[in-house]
C-alpha atoms as a PDB file:
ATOM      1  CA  UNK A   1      -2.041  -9.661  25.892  1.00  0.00           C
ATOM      2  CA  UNK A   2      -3.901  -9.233  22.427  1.00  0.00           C
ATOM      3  CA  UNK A   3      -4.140 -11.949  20.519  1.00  0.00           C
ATOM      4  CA  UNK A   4      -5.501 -11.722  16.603  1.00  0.00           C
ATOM      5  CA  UNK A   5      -6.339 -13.505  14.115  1.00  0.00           C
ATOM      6  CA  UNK A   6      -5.098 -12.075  10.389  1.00  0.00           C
ATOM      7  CA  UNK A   7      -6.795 -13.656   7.413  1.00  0.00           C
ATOM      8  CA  UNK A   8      -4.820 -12.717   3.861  1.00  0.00           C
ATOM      9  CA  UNK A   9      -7.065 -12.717   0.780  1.00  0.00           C
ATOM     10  CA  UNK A  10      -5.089 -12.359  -2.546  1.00  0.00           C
ATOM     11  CA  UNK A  11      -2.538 -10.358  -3.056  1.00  0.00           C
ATOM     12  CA  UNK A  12      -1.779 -10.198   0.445  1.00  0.00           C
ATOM     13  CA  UNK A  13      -1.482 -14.400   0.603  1.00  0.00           C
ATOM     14  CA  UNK A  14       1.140 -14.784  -2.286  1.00  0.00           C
ATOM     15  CA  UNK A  15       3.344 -12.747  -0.094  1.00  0.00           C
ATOM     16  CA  UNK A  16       2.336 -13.937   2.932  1.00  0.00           C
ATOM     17  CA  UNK A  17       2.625 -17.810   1.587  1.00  0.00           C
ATOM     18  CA  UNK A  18      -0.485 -18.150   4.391  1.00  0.00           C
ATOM     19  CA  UNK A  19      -4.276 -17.856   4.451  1.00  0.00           C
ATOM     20  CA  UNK A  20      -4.123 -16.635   7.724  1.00  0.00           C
ATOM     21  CA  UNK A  21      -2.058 -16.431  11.128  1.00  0.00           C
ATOM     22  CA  UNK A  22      -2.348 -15.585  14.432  1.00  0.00           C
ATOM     23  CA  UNK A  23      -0.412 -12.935  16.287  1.00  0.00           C
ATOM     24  CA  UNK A  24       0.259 -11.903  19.516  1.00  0.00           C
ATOM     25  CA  UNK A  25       1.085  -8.653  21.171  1.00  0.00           C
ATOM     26  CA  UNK A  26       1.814  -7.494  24.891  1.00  0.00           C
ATOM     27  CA  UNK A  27       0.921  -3.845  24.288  1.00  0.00           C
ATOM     28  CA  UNK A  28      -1.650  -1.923  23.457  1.00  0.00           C
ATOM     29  CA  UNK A  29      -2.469  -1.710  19.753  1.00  0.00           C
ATOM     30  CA  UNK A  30      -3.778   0.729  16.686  1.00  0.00           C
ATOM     31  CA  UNK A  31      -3.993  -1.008  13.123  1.00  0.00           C
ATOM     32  CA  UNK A  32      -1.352   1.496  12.535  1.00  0.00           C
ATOM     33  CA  UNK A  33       1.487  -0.128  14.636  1.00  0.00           C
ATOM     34  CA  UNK A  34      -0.130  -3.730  13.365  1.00  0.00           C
ATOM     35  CA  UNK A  35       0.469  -2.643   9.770  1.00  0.00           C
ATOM     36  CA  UNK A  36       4.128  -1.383  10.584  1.00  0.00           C
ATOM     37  CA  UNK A  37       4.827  -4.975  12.568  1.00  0.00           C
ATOM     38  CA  UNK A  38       4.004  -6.628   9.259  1.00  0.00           C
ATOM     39  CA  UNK A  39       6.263  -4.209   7.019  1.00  0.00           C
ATOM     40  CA  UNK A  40       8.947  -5.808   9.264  1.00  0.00           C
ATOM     41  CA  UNK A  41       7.420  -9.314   8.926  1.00  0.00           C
ATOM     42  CA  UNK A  42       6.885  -9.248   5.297  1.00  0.00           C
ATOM     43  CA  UNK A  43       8.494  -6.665   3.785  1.00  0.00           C
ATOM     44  CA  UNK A  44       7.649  -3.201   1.350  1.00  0.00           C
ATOM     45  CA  UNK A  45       5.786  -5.365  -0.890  1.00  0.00           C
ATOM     46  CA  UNK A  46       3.334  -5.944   1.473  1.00  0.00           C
ATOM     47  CA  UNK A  47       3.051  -3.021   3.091  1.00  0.00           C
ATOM     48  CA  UNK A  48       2.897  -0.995  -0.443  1.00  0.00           C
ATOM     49  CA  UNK A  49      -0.510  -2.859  -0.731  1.00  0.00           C
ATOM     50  CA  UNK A  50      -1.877  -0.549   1.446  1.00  0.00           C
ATOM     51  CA  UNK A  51      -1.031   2.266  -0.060  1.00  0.00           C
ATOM     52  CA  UNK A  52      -2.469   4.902  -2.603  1.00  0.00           C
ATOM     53  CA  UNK A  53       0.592   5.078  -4.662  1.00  0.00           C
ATOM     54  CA  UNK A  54       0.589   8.420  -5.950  1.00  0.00           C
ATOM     55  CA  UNK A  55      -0.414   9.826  -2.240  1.00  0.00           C
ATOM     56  CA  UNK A  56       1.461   7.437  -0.062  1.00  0.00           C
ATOM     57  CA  UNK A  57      -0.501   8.734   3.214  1.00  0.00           C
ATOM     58  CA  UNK A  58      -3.844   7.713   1.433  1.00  0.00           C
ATOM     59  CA  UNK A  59      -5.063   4.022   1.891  1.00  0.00           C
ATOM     60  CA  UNK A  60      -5.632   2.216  -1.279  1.00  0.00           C
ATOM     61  CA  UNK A  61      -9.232   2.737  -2.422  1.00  0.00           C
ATOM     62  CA  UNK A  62      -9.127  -0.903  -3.445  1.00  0.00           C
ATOM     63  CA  UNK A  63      -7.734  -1.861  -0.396  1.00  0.00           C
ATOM     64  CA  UNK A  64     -10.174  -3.563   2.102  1.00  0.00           C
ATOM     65  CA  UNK A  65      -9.422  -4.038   6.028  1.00  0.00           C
ATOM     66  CA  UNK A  66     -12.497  -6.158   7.353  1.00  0.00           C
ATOM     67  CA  UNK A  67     -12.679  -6.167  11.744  1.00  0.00           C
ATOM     68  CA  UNK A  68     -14.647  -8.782  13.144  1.00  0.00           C
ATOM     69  CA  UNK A  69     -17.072  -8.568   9.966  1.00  0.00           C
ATOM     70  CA  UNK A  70     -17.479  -5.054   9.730  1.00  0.00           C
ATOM     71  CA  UNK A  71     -15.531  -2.809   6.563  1.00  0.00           C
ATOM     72  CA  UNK A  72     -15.425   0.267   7.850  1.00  0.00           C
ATOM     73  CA  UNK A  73     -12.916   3.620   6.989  1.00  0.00           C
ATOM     74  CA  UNK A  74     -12.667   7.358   8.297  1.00  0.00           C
ATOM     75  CA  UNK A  75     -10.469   9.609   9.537  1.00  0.00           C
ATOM     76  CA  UNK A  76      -8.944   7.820  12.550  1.00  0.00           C
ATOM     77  CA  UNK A  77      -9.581   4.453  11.344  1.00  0.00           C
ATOM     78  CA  UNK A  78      -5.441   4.069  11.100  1.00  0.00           C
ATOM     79  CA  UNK A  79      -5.984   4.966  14.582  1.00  0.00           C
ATOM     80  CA  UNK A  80      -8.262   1.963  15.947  1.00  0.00           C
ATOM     81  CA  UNK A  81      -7.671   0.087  19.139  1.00  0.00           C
ATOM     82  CA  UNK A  82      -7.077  -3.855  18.174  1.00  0.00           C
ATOM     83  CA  UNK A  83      -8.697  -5.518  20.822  1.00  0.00           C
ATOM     84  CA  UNK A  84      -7.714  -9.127  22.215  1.00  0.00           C
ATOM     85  CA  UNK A  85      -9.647 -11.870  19.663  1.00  0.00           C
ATOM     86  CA  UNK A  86     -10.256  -9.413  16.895  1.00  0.00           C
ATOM     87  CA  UNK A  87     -10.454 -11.183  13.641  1.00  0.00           C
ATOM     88  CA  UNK A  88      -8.887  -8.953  10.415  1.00  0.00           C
ATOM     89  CA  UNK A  89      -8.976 -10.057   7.060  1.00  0.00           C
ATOM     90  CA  UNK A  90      -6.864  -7.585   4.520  1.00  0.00           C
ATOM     91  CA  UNK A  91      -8.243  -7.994   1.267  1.00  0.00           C
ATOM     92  CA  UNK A  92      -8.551  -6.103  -2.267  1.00  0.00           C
ATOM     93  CA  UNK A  93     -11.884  -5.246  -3.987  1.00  0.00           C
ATOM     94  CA  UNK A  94     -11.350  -5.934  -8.094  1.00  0.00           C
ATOM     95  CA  UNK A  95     -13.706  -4.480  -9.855  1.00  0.00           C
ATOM     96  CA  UNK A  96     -14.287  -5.431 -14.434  1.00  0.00           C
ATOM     97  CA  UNK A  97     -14.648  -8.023 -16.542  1.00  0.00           C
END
């Protein structure tokens, strides 16, 4: 079993209605079959956030997925292992003033 933790900084909360949950899974799973369990759980707003939205296979550049601490993005990183008491926090960089 894999239990996580998902923290939801703004936008992600006003859909969510929640600061964070926590989730469980009896499989094995990548962040891309967490992010598709959430498009069920919360709908195409939600899971648009993720998305570049002129290339819709592109993550948003804004977009920030945090694991246990660490921001990190390449090529397979749709691809990582979630591991049992992994802590994710989906969040959007703003940048101006």
């Amino acid at each position: 079993m894999i239990s996580l933790t998902l923290n939801y900084e703004p936008p992600f909360n006003e859909i969510t209605n929640k600061l964070s949950e926590n989730i469980e899974f009896n499989e094995e799973l990548t962040l891309t079959k967490l992010l598709n369990f959430l498009k069920k759980k919360y709908g195409d707003e939600f899971y648009d956030l993720f998305w570049n939205k002129k290339n819709k296979g592109e993550i948003n550049s804004f977009l920030s997925i945090i694991i246990n601490g660490y921001n990190f993005r390449d090529k397979d990183f749709l691809h990582t292992n979630l591991k049992d008491k992994d802590d994710l926090t989906f969040l959007y960089i703003y940048f101006g003033g």
